[in-house]
Protein backbone atom coordinates (compact mmCIF):
# COMPACT_ATOMS: atom_id res chain seq x y z
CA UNK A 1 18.82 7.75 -39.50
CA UNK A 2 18.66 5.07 -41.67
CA UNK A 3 15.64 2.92 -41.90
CA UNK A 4 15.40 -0.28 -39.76
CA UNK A 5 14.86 -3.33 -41.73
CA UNK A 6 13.78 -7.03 -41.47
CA UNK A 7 17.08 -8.95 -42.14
CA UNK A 8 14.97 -12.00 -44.00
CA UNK A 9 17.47 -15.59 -45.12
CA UNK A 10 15.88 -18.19 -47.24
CA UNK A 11 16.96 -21.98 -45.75
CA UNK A 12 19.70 -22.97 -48.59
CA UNK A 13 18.70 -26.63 -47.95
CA UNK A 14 14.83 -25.75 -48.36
CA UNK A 15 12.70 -26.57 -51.78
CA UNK A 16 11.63 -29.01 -54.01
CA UNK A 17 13.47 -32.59 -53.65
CA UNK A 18 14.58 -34.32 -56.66
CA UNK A 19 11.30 -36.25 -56.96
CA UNK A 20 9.16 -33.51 -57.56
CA UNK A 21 11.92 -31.19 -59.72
CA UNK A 22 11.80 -34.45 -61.77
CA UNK A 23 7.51 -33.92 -62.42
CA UNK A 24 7.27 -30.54 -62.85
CA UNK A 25 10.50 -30.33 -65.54
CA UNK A 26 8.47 -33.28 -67.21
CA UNK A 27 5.52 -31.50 -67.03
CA UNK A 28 7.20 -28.28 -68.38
CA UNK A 29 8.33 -29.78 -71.68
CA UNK A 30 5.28 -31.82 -72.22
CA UNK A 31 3.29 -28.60 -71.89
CA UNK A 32 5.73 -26.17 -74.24
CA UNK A 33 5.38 -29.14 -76.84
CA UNK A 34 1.46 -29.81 -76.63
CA UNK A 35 -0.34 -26.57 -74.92
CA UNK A 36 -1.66 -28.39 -72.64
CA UNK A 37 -1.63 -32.05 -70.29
CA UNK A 38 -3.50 -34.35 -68.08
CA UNK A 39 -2.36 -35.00 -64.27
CA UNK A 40 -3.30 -37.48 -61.86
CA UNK A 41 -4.52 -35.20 -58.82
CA UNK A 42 -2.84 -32.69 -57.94
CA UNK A 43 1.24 -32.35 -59.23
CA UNK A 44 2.63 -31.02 -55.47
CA UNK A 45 0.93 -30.68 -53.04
CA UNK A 46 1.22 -26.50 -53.20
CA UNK A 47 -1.76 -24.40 -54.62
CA UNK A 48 0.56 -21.92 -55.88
CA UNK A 49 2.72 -24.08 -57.75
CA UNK A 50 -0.37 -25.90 -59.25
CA UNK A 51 -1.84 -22.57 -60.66
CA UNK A 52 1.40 -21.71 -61.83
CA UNK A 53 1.15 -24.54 -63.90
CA UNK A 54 -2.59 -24.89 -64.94
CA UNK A 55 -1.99 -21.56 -66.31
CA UNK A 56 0.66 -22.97 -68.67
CA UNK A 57 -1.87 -25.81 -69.37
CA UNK A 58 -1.72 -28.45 -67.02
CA UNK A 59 -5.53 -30.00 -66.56
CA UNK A 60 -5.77 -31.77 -63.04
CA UNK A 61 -8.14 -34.24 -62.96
CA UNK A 62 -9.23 -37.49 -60.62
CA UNK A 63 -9.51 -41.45 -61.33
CA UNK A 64 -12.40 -41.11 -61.34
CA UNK A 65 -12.35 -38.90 -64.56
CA UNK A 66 -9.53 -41.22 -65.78
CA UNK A 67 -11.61 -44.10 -66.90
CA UNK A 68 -13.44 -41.66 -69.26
CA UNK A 69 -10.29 -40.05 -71.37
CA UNK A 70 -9.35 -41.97 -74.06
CA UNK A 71 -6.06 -41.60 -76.75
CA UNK A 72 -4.57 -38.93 -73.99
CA UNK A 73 -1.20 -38.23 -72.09
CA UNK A 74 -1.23 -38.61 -68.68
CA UNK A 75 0.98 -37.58 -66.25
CA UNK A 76 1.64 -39.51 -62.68
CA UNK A 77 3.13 -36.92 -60.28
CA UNK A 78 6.12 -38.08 -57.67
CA UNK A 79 3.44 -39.92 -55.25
CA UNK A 80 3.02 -43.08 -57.48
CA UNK A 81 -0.05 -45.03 -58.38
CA UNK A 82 -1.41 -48.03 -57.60
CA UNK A 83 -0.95 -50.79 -60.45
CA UNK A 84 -5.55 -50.35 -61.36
CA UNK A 85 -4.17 -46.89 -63.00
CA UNK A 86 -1.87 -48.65 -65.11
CA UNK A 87 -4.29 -51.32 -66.03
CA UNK A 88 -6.72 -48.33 -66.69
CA UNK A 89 -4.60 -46.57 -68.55
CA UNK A 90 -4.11 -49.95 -70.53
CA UNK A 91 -7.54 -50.48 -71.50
CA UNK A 92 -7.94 -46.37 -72.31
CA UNK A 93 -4.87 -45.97 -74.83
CA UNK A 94 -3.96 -43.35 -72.58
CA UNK A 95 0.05 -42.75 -72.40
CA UNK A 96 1.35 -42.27 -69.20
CA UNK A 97 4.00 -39.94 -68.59
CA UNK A 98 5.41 -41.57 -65.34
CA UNK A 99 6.87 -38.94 -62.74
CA UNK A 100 6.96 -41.70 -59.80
CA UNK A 101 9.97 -40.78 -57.56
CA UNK A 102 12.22 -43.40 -57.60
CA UNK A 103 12.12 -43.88 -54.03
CA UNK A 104 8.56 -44.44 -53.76
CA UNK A 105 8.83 -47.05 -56.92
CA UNK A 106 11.59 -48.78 -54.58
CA UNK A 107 8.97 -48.89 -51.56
CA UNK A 108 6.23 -49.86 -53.85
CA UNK A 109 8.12 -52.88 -55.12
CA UNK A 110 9.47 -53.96 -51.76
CA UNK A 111 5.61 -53.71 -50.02
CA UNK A 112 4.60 -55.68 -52.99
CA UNK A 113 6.92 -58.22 -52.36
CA UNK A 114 6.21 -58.37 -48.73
CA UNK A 115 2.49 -59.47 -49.99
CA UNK A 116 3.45 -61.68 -52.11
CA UNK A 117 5.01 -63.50 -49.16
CA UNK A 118 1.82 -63.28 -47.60
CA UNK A 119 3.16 -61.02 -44.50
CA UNK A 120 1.27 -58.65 -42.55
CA UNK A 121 1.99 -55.45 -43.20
CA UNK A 122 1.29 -52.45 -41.66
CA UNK A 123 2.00 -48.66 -43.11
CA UNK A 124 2.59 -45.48 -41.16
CA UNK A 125 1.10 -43.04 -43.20
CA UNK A 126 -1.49 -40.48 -44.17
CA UNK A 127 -4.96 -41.96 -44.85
CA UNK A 128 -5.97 -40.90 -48.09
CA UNK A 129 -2.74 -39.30 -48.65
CA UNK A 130 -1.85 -40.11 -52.69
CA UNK A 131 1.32 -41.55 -51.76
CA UNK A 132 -0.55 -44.37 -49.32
CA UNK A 133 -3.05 -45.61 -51.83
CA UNK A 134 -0.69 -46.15 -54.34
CA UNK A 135 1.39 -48.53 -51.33
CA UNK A 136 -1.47 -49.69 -50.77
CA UNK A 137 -2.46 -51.03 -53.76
CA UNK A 138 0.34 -52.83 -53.94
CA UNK A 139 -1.71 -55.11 -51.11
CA UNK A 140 -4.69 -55.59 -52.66
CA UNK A 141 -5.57 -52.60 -50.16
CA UNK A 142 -4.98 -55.81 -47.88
CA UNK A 143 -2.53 -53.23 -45.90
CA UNK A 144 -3.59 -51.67 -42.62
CA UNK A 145 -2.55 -48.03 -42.80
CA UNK A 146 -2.46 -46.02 -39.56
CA UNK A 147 -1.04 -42.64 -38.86
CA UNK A 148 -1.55 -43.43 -34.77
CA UNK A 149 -0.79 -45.55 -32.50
CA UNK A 150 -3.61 -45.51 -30.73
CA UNK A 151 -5.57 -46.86 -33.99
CA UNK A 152 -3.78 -50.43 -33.23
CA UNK A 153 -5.33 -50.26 -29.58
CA UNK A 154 -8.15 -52.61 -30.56
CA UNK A 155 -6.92 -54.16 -33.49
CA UNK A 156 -5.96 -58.07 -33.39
CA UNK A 157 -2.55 -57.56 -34.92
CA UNK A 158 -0.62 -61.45 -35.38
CA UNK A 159 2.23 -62.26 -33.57
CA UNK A 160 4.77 -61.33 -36.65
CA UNK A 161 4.10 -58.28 -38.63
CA UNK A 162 6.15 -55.82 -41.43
CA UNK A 163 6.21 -52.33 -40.89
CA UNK A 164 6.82 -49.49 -43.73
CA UNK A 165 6.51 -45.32 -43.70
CA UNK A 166 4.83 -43.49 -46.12
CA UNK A 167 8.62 -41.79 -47.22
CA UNK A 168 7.78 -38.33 -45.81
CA UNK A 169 6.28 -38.95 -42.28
CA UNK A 170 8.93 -37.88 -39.37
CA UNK A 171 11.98 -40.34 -38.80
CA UNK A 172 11.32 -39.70 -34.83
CA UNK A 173 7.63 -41.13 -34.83
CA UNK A 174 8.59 -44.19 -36.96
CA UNK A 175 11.23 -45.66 -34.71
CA UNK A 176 9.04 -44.31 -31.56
CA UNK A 177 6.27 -46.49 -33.23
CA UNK A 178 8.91 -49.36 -33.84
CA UNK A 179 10.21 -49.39 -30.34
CA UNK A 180 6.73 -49.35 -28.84
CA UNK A 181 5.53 -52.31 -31.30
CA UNK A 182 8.37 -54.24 -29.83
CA UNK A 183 7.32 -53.57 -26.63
CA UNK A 184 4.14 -54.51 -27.03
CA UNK A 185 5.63 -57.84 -27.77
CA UNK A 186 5.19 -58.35 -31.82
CA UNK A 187 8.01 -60.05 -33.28
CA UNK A 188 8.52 -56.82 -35.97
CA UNK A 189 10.12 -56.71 -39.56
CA UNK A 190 10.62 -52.64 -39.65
CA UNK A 191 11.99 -51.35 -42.80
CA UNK A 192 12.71 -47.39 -42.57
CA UNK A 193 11.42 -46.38 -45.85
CA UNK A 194 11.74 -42.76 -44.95
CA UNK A 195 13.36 -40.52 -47.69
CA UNK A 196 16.75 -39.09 -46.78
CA UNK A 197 16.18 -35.91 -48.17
CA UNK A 198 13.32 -35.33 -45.68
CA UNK A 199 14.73 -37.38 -42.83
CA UNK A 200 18.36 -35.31 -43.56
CA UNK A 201 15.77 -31.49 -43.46
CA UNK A 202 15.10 -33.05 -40.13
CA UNK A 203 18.21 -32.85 -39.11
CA UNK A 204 19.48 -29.85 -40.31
CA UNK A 205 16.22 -27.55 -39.91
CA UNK A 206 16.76 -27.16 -36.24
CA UNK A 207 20.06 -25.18 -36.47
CA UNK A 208 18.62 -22.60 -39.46
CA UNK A 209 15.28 -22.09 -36.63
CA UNK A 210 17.86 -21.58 -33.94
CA UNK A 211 19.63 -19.24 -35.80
CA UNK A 212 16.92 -16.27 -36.11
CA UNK A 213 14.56 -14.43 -34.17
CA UNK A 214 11.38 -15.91 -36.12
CA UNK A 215 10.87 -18.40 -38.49
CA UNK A 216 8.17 -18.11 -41.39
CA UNK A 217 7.39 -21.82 -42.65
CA UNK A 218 5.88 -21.60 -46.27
CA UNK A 219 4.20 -24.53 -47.44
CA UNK A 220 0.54 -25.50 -48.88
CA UNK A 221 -1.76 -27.26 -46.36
CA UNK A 222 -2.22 -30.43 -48.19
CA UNK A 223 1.74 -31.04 -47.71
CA UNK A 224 2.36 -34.25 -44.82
CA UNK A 225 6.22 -33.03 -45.08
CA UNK A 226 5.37 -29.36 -44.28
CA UNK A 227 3.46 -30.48 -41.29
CA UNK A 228 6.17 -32.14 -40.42
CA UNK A 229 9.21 -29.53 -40.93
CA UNK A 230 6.98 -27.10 -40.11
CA UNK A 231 6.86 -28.89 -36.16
CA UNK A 232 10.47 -29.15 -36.36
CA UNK A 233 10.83 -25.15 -36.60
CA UNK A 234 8.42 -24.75 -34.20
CA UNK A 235 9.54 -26.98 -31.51
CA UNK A 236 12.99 -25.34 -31.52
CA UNK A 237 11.69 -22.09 -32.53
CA UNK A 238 8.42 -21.27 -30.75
CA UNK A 239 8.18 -17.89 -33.19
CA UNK A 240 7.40 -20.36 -35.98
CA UNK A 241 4.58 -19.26 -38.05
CA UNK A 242 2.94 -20.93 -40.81
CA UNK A 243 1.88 -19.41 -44.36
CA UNK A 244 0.99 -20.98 -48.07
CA UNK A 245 1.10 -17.55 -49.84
CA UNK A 246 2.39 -13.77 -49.57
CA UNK A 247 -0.64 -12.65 -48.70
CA UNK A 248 -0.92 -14.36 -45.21
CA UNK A 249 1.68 -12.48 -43.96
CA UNK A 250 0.93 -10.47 -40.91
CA UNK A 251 3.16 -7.23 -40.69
CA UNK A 252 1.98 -6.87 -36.57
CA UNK A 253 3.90 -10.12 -35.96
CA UNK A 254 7.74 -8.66 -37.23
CA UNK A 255 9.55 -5.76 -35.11
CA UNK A 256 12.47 -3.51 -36.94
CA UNK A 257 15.72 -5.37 -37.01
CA UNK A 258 13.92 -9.26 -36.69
CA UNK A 259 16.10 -11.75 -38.39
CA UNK A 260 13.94 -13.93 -40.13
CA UNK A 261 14.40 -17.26 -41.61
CA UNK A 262 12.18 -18.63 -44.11
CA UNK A 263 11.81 -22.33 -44.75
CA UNK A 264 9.49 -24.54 -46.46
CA UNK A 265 8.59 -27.99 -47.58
CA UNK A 266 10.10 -30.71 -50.14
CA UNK A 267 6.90 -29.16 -51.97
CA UNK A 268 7.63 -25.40 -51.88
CA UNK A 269 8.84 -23.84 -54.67
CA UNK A 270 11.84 -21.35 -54.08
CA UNK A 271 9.96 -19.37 -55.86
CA UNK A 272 7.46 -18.70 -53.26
CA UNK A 273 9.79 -18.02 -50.81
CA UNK A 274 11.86 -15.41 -53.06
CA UNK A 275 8.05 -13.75 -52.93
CA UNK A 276 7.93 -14.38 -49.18
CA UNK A 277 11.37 -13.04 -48.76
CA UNK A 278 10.59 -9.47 -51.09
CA UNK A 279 7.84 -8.99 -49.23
CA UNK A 280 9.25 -8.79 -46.18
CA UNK A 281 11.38 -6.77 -46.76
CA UNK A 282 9.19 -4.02 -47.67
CA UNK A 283 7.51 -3.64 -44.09
């Protein structure tokens, strides 16, 4: 008798986007030039990707520890940055290496915009999420950032307001939150900022959780698109189960001949799931 075996498929479709491919190859050559480089927080937002490359030399650090480097390289990671890190960065002689995905530079420059016509604006995001600030300070921080409805309950909102998404919340909730704005009776400018390549994973994720008896969803906990994707799975695959590393793998949940599918966030690296994928197949 042969032995019976987990038959384990990596999602094709799954991995970094462009955006953050574009930061770490950055990163890379910086790194085999200098030995080492300074990043704005943290490069993805996946713990085993960032010790993969703080091992290589990468030094995360916070604004806070910004304003005291001086004649340095600094990197800005996909999420953007609010324009006080330029003028920081200004004052510091520090280069910055600029990694802002395009399509967060686009929303940037469009929310900016919006202030400078003096509109209301309102942004369905993350608070605190790296992303938002940088939006946000685009506003003055003059923006009102939700990631509820329920936080506009008791808010007095004027009659005409602009509405963006942080580019990796969940196409569904942002035109649910449009459609109940209009109902509510605002007269509503809504721009769907949301990035294709996550509103598109949304899309095609549901067919690759169909398709096998469990799903394992890799992603770091920090990651607003892996909570996202990650519900996807799960809500058309209930045998969805969440992991950052190898190690949280739980043999008692797989039976002999499972088909697996393994999936992660716009902030996984395929790496990680080639790891995920080996090691199932040894139990």
């Amino acid at each position: 008798m042969g032995q019976l075996k987990l038959q384990v498929s990596i999602d094709k479709d799954s991995g970094f986007c462009f955006g953050v491919i574009y930061a770490i190859d950055m990163a890379e050559d910086i790194l085999e030039e200098d030995g080492y480089l300074y990043c704005l927080g943290d490069i993805v937002h996946n713990d085993e990707e960032v010790a993969r490359l703080k091992a290589k030399g990468l030094r995360i650090i916070e604004h806070e520890a910004l304003a005291g480097l001086r004649n340095e390289k600094v990197l800005i990671r996909a999420h953007g940055e609010a324009p006080e890190t330029y003028r920081t960065a200004l004052e510091n002689n520090i280069t910055l290496i600029d990694a802002s995905c395009p399509v967060v530079l686009k929303l940037q420059n469009r929310i900016k915009t919006s202030h400078d016509k003096k509109e209301k604006i309102l942004i369905f995001g993350k608070h605190g999420h790296a992303e938002v600030i940088g939006l946000q300070g685009q506003t003055n921080n003059e923006a009102l950032v939700f990631q509820d409805l329920a936080e506009l309950d008791n808010v007095e909102l004027p009659k005409n307001i602009t509405l963006y998404s942080q580019t990796t919340k969940s196409m569904e909730k942002f035109y649910h939150i449009k459609d109940e704005l209009i109902a509510r009776g605002y007269q509503l400018n809504a721009n769907d900022t949301i990035c294709r390549q996550v509103s598109n994973r949304d899309k095609d994720l549901p067919v690759f959780a169909t398709s096998f008896d469990k799903i394992v969803f890799v992603s770091g906990v920090k990651s607003s698109n892996g909570k996202v994707l990650y519900e996807v799975c799960r809500k058309h695959n209930p045998n969805t189960y969440f992991i950052s590393s190898v190690d949280e793998l739980d043999p008692t949940l797989f039976a002999p001949n499972n088909t697996i599918g393994i999936a992660g966030a716009t902030s996984t690296p395929m790496w990680l799931m080639e790891d995920v994928k080996a090691r199932l197949e040894t139990f």
